[in-house]
PDB file of N, CA and C in Angstrom:
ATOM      1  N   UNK A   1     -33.179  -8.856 -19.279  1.00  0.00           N
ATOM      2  CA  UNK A   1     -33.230  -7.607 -18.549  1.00  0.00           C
ATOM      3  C   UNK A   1     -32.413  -7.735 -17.269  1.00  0.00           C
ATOM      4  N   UNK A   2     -32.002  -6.752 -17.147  1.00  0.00           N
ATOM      5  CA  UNK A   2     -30.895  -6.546 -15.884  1.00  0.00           C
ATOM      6  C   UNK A   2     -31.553  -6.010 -14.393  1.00  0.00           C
ATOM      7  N   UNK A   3     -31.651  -6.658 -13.201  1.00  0.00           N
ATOM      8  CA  UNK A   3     -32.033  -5.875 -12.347  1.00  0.00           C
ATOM      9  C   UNK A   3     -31.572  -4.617 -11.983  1.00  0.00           C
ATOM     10  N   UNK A   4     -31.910  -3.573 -11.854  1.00  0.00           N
ATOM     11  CA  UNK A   4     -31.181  -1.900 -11.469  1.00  0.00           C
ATOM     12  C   UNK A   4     -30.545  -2.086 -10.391  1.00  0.00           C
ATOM     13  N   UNK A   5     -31.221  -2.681  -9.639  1.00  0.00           N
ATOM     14  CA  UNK A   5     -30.423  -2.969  -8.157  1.00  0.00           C
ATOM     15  C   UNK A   5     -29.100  -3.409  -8.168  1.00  0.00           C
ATOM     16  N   UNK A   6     -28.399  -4.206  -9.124  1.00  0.00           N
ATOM     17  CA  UNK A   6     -27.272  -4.782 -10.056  1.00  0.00           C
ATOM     18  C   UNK A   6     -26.267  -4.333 -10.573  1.00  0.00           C
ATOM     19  N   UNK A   7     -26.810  -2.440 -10.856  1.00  0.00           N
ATOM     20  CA  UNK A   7     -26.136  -1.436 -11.312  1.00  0.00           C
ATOM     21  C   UNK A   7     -25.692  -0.397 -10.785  1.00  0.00           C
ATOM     22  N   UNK A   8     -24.761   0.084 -10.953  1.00  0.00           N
ATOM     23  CA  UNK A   8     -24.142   1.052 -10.718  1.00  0.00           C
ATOM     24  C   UNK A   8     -23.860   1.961 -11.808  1.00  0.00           C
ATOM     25  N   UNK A   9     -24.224   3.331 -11.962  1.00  0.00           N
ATOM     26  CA  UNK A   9     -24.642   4.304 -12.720  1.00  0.00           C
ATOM     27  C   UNK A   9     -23.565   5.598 -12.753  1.00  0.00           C
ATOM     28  N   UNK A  10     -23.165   5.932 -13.361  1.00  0.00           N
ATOM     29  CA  UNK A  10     -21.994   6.960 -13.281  1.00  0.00           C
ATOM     30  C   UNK A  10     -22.113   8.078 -14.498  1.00  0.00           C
ATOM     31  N   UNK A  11     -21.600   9.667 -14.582  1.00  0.00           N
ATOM     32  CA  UNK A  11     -21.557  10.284 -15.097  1.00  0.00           C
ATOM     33  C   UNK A  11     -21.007  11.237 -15.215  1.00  0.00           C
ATOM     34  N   UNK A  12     -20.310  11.695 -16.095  1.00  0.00           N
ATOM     35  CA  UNK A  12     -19.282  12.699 -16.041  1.00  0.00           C
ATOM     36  C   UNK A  12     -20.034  13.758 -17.318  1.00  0.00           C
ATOM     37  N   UNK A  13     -19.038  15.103 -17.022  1.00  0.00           N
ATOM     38  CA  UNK A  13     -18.980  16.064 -18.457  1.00  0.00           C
ATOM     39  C   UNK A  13     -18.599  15.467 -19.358  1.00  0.00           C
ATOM     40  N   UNK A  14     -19.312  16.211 -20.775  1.00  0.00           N
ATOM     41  CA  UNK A  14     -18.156  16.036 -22.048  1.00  0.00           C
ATOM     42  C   UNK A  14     -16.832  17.028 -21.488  1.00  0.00           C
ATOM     43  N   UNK A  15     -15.991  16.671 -22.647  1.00  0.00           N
ATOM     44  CA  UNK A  15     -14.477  17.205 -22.350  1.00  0.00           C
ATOM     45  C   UNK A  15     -14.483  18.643 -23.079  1.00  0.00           C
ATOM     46  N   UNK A  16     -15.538  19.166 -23.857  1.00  0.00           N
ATOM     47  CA  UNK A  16     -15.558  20.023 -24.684  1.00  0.00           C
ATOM     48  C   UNK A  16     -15.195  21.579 -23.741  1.00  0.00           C
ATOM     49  N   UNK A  17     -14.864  22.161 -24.659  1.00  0.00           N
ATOM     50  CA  UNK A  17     -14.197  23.910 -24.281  1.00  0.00           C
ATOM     51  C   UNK A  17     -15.299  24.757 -23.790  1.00  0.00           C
ATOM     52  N   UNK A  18     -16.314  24.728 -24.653  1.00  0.00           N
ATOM     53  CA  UNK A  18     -17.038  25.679 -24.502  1.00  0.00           C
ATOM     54  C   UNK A  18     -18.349  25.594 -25.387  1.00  0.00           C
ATOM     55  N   UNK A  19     -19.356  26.263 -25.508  1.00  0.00           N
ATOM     56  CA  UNK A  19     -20.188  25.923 -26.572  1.00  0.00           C
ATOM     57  C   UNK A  19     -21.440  25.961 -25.284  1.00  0.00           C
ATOM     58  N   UNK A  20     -22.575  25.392 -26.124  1.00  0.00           N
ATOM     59  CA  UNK A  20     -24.080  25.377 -25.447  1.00  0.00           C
ATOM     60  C   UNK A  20     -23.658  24.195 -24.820  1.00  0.00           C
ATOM     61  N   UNK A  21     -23.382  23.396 -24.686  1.00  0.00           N
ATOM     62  CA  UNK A  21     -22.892  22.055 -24.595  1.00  0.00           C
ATOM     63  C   UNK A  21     -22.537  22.155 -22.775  1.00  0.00           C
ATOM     64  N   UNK A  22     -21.504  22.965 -22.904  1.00  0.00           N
ATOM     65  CA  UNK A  22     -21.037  22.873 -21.538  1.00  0.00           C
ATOM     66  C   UNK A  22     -21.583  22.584 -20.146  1.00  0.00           C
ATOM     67  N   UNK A  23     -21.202  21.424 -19.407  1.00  0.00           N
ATOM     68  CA  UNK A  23     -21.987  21.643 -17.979  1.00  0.00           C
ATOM     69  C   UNK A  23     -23.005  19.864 -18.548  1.00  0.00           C
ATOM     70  N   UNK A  24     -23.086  19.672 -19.305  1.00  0.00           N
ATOM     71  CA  UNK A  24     -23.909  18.522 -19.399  1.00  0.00           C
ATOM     72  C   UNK A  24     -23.498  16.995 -19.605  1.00  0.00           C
ATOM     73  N   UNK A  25     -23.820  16.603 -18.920  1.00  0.00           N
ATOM     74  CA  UNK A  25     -23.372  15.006 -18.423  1.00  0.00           C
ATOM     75  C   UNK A  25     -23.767  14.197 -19.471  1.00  0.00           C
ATOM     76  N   UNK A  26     -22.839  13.497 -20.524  1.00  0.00           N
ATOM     77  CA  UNK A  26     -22.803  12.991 -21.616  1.00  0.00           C
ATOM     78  C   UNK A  26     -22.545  11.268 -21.011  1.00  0.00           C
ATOM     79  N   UNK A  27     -20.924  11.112 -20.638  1.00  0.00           N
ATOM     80  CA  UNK A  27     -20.113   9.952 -20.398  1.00  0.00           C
ATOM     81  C   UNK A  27     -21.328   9.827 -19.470  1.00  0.00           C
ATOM     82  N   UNK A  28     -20.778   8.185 -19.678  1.00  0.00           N
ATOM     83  CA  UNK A  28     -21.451   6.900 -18.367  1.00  0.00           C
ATOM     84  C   UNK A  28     -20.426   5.863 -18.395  1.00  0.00           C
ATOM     85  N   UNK A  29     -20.812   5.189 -17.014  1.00  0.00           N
ATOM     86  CA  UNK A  29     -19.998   3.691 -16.922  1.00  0.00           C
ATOM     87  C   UNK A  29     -20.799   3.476 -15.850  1.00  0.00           C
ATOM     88  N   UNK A  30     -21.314   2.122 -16.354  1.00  0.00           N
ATOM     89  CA  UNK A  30     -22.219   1.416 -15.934  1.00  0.00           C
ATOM     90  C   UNK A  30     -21.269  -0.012 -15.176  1.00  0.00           C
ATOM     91  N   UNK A  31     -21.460  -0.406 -13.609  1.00  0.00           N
ATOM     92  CA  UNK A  31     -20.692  -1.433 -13.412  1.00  0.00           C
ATOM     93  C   UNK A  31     -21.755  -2.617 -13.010  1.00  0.00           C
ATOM     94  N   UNK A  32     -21.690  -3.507 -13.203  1.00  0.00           N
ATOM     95  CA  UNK A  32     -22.943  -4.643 -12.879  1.00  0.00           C
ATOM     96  C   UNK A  32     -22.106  -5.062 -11.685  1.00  0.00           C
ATOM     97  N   UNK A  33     -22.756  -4.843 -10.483  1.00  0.00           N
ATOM     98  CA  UNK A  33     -21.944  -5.323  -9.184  1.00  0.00           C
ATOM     99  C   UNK A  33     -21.820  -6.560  -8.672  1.00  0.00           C
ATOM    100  N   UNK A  34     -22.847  -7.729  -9.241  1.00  0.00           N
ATOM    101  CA  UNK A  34     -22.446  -9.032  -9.236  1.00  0.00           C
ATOM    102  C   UNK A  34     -21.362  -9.942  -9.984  1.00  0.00           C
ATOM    103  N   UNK A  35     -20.663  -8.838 -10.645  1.00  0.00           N
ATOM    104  CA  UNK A  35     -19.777  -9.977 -11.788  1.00  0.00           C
ATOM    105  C   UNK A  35     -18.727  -8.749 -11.762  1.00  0.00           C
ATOM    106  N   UNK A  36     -18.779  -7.575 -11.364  1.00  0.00           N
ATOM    107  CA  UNK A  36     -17.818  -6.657 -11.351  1.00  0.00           C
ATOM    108  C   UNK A  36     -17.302  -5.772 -12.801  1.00  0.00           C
ATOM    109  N   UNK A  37     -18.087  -6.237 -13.719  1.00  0.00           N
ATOM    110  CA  UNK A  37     -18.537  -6.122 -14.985  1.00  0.00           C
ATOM    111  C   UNK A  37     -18.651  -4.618 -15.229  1.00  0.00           C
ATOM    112  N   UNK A  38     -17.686  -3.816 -16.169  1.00  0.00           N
ATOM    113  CA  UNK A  38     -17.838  -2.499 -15.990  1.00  0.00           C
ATOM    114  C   UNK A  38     -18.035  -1.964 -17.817  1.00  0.00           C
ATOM    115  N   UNK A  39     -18.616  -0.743 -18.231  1.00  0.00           N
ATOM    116  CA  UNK A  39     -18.847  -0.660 -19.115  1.00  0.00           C
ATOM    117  C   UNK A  39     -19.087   0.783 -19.025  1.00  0.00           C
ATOM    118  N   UNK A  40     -18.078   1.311 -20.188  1.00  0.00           N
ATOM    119  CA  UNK A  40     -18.151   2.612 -20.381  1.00  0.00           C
ATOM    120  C   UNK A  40     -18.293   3.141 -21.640  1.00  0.00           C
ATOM    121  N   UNK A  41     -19.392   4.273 -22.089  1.00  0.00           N
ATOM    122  CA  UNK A  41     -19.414   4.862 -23.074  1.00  0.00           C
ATOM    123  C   UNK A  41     -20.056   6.512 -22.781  1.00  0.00           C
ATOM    124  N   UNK A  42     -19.289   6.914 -24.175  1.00  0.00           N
ATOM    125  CA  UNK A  42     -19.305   8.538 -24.158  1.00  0.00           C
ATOM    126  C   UNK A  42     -19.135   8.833 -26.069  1.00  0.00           C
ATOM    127  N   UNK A  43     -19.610   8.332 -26.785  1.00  0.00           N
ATOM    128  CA  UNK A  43     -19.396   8.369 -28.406  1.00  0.00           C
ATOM    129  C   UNK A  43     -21.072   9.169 -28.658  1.00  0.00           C
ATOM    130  N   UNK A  44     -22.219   8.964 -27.843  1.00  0.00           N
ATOM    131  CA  UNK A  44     -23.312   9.649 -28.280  1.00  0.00           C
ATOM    132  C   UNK A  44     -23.031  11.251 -27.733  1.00  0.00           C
ATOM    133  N   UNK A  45     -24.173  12.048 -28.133  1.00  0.00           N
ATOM    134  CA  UNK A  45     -24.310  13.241 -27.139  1.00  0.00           C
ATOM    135  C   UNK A  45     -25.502  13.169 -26.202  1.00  0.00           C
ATOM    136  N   UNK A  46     -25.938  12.042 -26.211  1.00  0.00           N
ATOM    137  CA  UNK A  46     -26.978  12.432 -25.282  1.00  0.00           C
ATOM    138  C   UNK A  46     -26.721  11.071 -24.102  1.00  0.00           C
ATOM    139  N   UNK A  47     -27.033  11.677 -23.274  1.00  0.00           N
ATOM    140  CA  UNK A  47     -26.933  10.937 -21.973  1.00  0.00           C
ATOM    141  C   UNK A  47     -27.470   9.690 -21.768  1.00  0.00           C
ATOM    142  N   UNK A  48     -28.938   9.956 -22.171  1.00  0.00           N
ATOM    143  CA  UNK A  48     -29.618   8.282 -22.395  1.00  0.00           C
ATOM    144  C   UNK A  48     -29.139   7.269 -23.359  1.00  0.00           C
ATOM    145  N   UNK A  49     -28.738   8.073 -24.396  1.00  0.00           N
ATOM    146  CA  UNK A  49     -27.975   6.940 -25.324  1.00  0.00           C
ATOM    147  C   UNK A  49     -26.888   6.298 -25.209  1.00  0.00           C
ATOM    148  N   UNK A  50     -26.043   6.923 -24.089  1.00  0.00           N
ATOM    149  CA  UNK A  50     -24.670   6.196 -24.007  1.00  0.00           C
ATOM    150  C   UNK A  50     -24.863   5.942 -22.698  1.00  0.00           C
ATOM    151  N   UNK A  51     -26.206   6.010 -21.951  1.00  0.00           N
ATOM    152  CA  UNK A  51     -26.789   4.749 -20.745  1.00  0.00           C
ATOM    153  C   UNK A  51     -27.282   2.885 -21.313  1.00  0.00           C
ATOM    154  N   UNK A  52     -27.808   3.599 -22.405  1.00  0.00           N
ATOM    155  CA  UNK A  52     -28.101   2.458 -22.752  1.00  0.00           C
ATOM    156  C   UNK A  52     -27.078   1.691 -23.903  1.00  0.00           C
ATOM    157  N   UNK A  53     -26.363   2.473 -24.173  1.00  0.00           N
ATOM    158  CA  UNK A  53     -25.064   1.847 -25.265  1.00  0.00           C
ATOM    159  C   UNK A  53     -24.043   0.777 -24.244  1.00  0.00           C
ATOM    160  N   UNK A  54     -24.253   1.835 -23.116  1.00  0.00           N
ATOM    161  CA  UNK A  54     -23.449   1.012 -21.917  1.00  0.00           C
ATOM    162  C   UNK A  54     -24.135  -0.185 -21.173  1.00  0.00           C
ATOM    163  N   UNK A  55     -25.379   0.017 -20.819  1.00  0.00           N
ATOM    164  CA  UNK A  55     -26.435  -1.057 -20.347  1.00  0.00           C
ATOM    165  C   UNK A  55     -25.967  -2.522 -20.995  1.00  0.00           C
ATOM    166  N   UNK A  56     -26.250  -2.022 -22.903  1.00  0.00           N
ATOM    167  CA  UNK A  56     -26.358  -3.431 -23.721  1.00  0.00           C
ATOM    168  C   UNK A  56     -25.218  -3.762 -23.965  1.00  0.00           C
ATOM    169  N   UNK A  57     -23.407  -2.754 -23.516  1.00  0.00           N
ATOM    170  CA  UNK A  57     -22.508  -3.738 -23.465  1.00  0.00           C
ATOM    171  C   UNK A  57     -22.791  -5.248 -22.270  1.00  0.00           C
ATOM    172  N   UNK A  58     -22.969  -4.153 -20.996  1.00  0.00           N
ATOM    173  CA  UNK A  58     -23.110  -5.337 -20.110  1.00  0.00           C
ATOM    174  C   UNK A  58     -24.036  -6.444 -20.307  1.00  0.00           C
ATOM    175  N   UNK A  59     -24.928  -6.337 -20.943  1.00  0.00           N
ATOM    176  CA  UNK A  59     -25.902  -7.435 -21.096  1.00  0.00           C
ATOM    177  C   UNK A  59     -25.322  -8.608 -22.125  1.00  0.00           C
ATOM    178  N   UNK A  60     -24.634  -7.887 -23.459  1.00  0.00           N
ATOM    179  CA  UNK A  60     -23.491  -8.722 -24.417  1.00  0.00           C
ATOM    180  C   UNK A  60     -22.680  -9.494 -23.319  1.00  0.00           C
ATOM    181  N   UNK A  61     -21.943  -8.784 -22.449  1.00  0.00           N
ATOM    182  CA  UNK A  61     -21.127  -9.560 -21.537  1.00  0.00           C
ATOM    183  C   UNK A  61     -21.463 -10.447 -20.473  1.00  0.00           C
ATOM    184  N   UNK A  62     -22.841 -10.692 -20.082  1.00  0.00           N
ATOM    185  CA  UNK A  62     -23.174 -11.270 -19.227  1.00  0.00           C
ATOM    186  C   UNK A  62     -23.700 -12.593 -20.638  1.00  0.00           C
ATOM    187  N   UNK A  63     -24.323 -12.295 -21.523  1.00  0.00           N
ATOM    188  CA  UNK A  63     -24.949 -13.248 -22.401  1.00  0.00           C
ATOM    189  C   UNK A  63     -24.378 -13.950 -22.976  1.00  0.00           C
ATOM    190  N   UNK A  64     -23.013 -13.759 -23.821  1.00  0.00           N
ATOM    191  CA  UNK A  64     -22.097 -14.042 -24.942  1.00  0.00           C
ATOM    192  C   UNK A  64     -20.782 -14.413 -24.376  1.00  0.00           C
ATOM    193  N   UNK A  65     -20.339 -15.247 -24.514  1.00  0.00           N
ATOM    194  CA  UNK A  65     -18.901 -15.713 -23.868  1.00  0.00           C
ATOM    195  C   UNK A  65     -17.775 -14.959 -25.014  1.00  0.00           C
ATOM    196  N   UNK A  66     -18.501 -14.784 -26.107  1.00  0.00           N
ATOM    197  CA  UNK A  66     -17.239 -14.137 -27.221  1.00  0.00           C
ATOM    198  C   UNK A  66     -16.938 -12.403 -26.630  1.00  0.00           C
ATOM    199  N   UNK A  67     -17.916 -11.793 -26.028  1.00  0.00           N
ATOM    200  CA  UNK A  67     -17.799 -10.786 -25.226  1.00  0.00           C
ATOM    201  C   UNK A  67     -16.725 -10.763 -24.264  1.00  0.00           C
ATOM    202  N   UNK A  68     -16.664 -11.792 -23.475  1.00  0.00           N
ATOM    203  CA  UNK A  68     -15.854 -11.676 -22.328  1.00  0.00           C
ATOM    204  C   UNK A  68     -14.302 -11.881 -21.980  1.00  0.00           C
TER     205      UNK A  68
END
């Protein structure tokens, strides 16, 4: 587990035109500020999922040397 304090949390729109969709913060990039370690995803639609898609890159990269 990662301390939060560690993280840095980011969020943008989807890129989409128009739709119900619009206005809602999909993308993340997550940077782990002790290792400078940055990690971005935007492939889910929901916000928590591509928090935590991004979370468990950084955790691969802090854990796994084949990651890095």
């Amino acid at each position: 587990m990662i301390p939060q304090e560690d993280l840095i949390i980011e969020m943008w729109p989807p890129r989409s035109v128009g739709g119900q969709q619009v206005g809602i913060a999909t993308g993340v990039k997550v940077t782990h500020t002790p290792t400078n370690l940055i990690a971005i995803c935007a492939t889910e639609r929901s916000q928590h999922r591509n928090k935590q898609i991004a979370i468990d890159m950084i955790l691969g990269g802090l854990t796994s040397p084949h990651y890095r």
